[in-house]
C-alpha atoms as a PDB file:
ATOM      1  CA  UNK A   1      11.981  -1.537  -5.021  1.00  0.00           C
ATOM      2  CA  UNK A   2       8.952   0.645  -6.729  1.00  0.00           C
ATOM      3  CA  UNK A   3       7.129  -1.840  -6.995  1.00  0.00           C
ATOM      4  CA  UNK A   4       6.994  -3.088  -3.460  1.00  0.00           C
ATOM      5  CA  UNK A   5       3.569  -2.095  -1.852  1.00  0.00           C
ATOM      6  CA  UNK A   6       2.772  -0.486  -5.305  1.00  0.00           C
ATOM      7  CA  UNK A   7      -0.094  -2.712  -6.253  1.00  0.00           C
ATOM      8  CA  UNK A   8      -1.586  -2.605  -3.037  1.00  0.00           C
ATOM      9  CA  UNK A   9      -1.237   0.786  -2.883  1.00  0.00           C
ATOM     10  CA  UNK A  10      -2.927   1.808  -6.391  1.00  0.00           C
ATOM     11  CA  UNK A  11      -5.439  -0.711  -5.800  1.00  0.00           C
ATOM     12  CA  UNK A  12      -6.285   0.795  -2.318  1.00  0.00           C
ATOM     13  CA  UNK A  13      -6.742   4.401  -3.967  1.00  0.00           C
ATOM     14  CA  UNK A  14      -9.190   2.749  -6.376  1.00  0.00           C
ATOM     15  CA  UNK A  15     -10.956   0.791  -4.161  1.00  0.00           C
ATOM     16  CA  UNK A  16     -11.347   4.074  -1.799  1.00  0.00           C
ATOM     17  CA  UNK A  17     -12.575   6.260  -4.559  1.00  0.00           C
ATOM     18  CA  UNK A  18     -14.999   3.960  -6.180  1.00  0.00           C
ATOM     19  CA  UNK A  19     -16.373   3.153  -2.053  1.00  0.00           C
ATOM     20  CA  UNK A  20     -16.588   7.295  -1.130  1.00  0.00           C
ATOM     21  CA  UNK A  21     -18.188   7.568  -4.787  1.00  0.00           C
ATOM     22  CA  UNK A  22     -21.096   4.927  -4.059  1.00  0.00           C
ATOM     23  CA  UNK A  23     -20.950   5.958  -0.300  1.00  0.00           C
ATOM     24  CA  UNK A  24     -20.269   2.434   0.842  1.00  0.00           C
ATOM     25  CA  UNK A  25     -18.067   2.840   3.615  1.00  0.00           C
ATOM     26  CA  UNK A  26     -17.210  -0.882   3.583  1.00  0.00           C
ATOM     27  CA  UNK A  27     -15.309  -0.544  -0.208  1.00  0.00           C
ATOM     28  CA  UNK A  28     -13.809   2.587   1.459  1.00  0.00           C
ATOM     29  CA  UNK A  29     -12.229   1.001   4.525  1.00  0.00           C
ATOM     30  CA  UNK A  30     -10.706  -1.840   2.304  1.00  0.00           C
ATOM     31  CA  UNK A  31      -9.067   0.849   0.012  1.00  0.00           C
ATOM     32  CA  UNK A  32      -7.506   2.145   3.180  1.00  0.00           C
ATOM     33  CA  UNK A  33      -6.308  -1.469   4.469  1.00  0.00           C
ATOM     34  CA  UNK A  34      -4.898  -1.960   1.149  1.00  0.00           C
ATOM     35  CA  UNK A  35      -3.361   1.680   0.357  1.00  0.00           C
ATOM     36  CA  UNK A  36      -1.820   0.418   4.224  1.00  0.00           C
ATOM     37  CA  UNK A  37      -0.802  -2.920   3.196  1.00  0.00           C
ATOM     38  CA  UNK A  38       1.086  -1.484   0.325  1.00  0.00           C
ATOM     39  CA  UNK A  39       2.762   1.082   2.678  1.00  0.00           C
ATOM     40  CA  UNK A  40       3.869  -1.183   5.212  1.00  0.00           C
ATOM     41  CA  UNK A  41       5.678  -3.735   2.163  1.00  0.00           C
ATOM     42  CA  UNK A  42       7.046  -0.699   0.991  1.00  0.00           C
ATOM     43  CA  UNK A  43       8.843   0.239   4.213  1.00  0.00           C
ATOM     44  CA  UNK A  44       9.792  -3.611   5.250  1.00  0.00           C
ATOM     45  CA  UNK A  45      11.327  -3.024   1.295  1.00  0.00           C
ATOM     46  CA  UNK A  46      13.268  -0.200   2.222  1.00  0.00           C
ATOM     47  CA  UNK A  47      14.469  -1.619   5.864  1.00  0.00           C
ATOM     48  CA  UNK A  48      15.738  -5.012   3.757  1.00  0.00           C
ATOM     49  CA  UNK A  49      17.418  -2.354   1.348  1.00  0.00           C
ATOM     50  CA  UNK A  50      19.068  -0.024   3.928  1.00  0.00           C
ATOM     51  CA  UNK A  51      20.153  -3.928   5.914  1.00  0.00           C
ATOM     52  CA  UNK A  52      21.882  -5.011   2.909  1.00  0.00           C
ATOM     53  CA  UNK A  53      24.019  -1.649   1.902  1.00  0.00           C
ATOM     54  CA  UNK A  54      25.202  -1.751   5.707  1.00  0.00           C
ATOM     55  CA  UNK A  55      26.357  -5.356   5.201  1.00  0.00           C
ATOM     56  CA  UNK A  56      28.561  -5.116   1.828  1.00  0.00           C
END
């Protein structure tokens, strides 16, 4: 399950630091959508988790 959303995630943090470094605000907003992206698989990841312990 770590590495649900993990990707995204670490490349979002890069992508936000390099666009806030060269003060383009465009790089910067797709770190965020991705650092989001990541977040969101990682929750859906959990959800599936938590469904299937309730099933068995």
């Amino acid at each position: 399950m770590a590495g649900k959303g993990g990707m995204d995630k670490a490349k979002g943090k890069a992508k936000e630091a390099v666009g806030k470094a060269t003060d383009d605000h465009r790089l910067t907003a797709e770190g965020k959508m991705d650092q989001a992206k990541g977040n969101a698989k990682q929750a859906m990841a959990e959800i599936d988790e938590s469904l299937k312990r309730r099933k068995a």
